[in-house]
C-alpha atoms as a PDB file:
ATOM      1  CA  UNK A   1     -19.856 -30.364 -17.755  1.00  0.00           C
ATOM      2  CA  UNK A   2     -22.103 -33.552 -18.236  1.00  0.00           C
ATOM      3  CA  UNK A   3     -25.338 -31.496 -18.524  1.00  0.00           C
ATOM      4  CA  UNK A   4     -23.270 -29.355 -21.141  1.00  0.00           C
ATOM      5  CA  UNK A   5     -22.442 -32.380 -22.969  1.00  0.00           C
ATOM      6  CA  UNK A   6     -25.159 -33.898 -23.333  1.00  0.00           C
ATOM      7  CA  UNK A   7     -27.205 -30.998 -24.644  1.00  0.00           C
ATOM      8  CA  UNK A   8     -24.392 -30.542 -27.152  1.00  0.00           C
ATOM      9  CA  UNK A   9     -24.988 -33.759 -28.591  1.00  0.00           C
ATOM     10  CA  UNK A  10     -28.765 -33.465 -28.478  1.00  0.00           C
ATOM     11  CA  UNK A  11     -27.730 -30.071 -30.341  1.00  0.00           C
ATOM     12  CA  UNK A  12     -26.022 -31.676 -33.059  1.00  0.00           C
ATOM     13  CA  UNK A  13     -28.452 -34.884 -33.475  1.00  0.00           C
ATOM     14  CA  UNK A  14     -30.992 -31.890 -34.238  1.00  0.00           C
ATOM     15  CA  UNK A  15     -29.192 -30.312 -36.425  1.00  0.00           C
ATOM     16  CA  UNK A  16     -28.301 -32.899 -38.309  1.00  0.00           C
ATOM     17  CA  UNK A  17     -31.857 -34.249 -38.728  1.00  0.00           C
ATOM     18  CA  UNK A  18     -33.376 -30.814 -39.246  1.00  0.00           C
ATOM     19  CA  UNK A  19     -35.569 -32.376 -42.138  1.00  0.00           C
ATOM     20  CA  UNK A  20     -37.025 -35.721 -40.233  1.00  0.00           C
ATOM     21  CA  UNK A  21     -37.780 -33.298 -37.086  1.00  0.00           C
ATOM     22  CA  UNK A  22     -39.553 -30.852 -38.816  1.00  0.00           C
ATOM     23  CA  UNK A  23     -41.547 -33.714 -41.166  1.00  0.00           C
ATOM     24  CA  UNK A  24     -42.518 -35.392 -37.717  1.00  0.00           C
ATOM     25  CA  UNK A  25     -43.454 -32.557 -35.491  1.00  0.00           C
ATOM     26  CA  UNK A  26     -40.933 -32.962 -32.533  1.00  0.00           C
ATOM     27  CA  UNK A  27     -39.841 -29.660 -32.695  1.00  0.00           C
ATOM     28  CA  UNK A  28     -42.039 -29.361 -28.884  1.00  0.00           C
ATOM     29  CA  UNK A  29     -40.479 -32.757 -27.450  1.00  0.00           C
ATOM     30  CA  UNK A  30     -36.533 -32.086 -28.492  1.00  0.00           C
ATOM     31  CA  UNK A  31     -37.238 -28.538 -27.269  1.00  0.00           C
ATOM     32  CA  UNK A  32     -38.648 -29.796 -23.932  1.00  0.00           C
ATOM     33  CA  UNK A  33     -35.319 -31.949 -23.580  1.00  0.00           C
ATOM     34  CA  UNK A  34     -33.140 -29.246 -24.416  1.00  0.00           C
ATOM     35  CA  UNK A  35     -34.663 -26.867 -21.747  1.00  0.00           C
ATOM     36  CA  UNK A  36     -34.408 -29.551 -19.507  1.00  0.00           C
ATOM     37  CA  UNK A  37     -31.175 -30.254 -19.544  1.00  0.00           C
ATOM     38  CA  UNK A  38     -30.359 -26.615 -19.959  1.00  0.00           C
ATOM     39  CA  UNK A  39     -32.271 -26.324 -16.535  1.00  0.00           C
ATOM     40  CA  UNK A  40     -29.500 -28.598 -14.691  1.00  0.00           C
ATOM     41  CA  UNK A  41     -26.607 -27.012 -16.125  1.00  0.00           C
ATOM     42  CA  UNK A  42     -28.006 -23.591 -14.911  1.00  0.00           C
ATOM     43  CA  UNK A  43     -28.539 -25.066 -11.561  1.00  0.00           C
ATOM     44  CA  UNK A  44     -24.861 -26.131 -11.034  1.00  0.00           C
ATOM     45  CA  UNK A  45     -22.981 -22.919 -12.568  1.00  0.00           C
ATOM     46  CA  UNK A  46     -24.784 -21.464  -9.857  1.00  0.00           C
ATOM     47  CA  UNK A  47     -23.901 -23.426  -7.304  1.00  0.00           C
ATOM     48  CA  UNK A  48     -20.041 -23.655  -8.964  1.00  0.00           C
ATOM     49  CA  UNK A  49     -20.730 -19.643  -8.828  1.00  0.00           C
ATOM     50  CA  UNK A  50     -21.728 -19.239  -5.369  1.00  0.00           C
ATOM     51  CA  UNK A  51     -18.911 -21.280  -4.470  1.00  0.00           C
ATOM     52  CA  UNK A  52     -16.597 -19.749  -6.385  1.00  0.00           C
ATOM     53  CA  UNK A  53     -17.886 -16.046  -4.684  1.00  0.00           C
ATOM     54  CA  UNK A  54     -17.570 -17.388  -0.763  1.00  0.00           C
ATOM     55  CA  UNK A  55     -14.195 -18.916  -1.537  1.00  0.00           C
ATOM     56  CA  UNK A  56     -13.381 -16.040  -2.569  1.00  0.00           C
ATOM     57  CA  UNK A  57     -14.967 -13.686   0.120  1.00  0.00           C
ATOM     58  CA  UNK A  58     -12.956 -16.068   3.024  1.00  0.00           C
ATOM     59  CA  UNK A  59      -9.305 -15.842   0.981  1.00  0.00           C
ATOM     60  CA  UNK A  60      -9.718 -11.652   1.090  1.00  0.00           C
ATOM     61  CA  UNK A  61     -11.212 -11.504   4.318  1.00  0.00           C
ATOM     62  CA  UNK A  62      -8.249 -13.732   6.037  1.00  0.00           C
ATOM     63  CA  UNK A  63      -5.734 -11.201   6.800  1.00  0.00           C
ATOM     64  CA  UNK A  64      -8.343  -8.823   8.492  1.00  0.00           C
ATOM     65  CA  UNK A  65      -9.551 -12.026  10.865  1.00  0.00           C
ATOM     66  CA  UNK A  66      -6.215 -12.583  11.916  1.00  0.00           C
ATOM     67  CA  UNK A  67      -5.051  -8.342  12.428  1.00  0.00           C
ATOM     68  CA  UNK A  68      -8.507  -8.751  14.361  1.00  0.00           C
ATOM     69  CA  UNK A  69      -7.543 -11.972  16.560  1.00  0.00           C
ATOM     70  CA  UNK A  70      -4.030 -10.521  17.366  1.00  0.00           C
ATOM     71  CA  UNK A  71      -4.678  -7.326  18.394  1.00  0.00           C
ATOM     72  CA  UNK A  72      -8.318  -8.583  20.353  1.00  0.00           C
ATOM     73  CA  UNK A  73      -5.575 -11.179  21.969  1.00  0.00           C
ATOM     74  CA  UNK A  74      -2.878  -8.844  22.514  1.00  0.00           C
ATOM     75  CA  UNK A  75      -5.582  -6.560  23.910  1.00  0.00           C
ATOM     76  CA  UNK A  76      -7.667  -8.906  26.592  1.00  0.00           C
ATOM     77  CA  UNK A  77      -4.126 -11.017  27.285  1.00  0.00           C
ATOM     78  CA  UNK A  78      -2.878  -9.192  30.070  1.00  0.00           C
ATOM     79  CA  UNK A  79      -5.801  -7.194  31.020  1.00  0.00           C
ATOM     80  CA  UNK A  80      -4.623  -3.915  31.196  1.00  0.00           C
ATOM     81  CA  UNK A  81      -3.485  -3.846  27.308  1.00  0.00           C
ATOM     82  CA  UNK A  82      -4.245   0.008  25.781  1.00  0.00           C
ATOM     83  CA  UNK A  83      -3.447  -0.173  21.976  1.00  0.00           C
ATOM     84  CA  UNK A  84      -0.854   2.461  21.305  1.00  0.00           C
ATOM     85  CA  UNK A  85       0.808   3.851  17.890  1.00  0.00           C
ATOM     86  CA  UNK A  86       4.076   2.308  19.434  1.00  0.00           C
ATOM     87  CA  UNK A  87       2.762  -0.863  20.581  1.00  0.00           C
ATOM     88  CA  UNK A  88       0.342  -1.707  17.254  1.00  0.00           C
ATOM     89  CA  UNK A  89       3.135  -3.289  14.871  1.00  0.00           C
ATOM     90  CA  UNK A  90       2.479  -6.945  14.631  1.00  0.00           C
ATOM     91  CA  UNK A  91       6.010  -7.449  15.099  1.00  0.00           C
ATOM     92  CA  UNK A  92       6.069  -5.682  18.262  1.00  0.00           C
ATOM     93  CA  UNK A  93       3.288  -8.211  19.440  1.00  0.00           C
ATOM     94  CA  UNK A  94       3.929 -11.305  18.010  1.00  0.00           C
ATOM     95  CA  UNK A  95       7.900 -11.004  19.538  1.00  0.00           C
ATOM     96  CA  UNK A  96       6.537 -10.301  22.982  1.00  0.00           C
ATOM     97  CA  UNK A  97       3.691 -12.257  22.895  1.00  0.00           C
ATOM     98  CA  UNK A  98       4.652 -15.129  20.788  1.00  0.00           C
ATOM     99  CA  UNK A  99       5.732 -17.729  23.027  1.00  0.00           C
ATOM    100  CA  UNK A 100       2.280 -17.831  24.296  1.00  0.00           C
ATOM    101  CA  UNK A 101       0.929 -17.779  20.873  1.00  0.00           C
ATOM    102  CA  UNK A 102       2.665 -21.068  20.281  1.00  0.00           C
ATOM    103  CA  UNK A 103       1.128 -22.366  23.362  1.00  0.00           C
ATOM    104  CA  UNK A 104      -2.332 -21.980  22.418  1.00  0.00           C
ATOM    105  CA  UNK A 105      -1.299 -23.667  19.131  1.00  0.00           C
ATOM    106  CA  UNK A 106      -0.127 -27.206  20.733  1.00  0.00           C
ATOM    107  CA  UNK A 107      -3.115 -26.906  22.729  1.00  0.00           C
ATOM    108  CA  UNK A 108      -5.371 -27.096  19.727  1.00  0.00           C
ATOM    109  CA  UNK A 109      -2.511 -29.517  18.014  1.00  0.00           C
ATOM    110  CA  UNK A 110      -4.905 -32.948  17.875  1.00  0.00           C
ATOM    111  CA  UNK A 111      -2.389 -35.717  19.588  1.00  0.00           C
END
């Protein structure tokens, strides 16, 4: 927003001194500042852009990660975990497994 504001104003100071630029010859110079600044203000909308995109990526992709961690948990807990239609609702596995879920959590907990 800086970069954006300051080429505004360099804008308008050209604008409004059309005549004295043009009688002068720093059409090249005021141009050379404009792309300039210009330049930076590309530079960080893409960064804000980029950003914005793996933000983005990380809030849609959440759910999957966690389906994946369950069921790869509910799967290697025991051992000798198959994955079956009746046995693949979370609720099925988080109410048998879920004391031990809670476990693992207050291990990680910092003290």
């Amino acid at each position: 927003m800086l970069n954006k504001d300051k080429r505004v104003k360099l804008m308008n100071e050209i604008l409004g001194g059309v005549k004295v630029l043009k009688l002068y010859g720093w059409e090249r110079s005021y141009m050379e500042q404009i792309l300039g600044i210009r330049s930076k203000e590309i530079v960080v909308l893409k960064k804000t852009g980029y950003m914005s995109a793996m933000l983005n990526f990380i809030w849609i992709s959440i759910p999957f990660l966690v389906t994946l961690v369950c069921f790869t948990t509910y799967i290697f807990m025991d051992g000798g975990n198959i994955l079956t239609p009746d046995k693949v609702s979370a609720r099925n596995i988080f109410r048998i497994y879920g004391p031990r879920f809670c476990q693992c959590a207050a291990f990680f907990r910092p003290s």
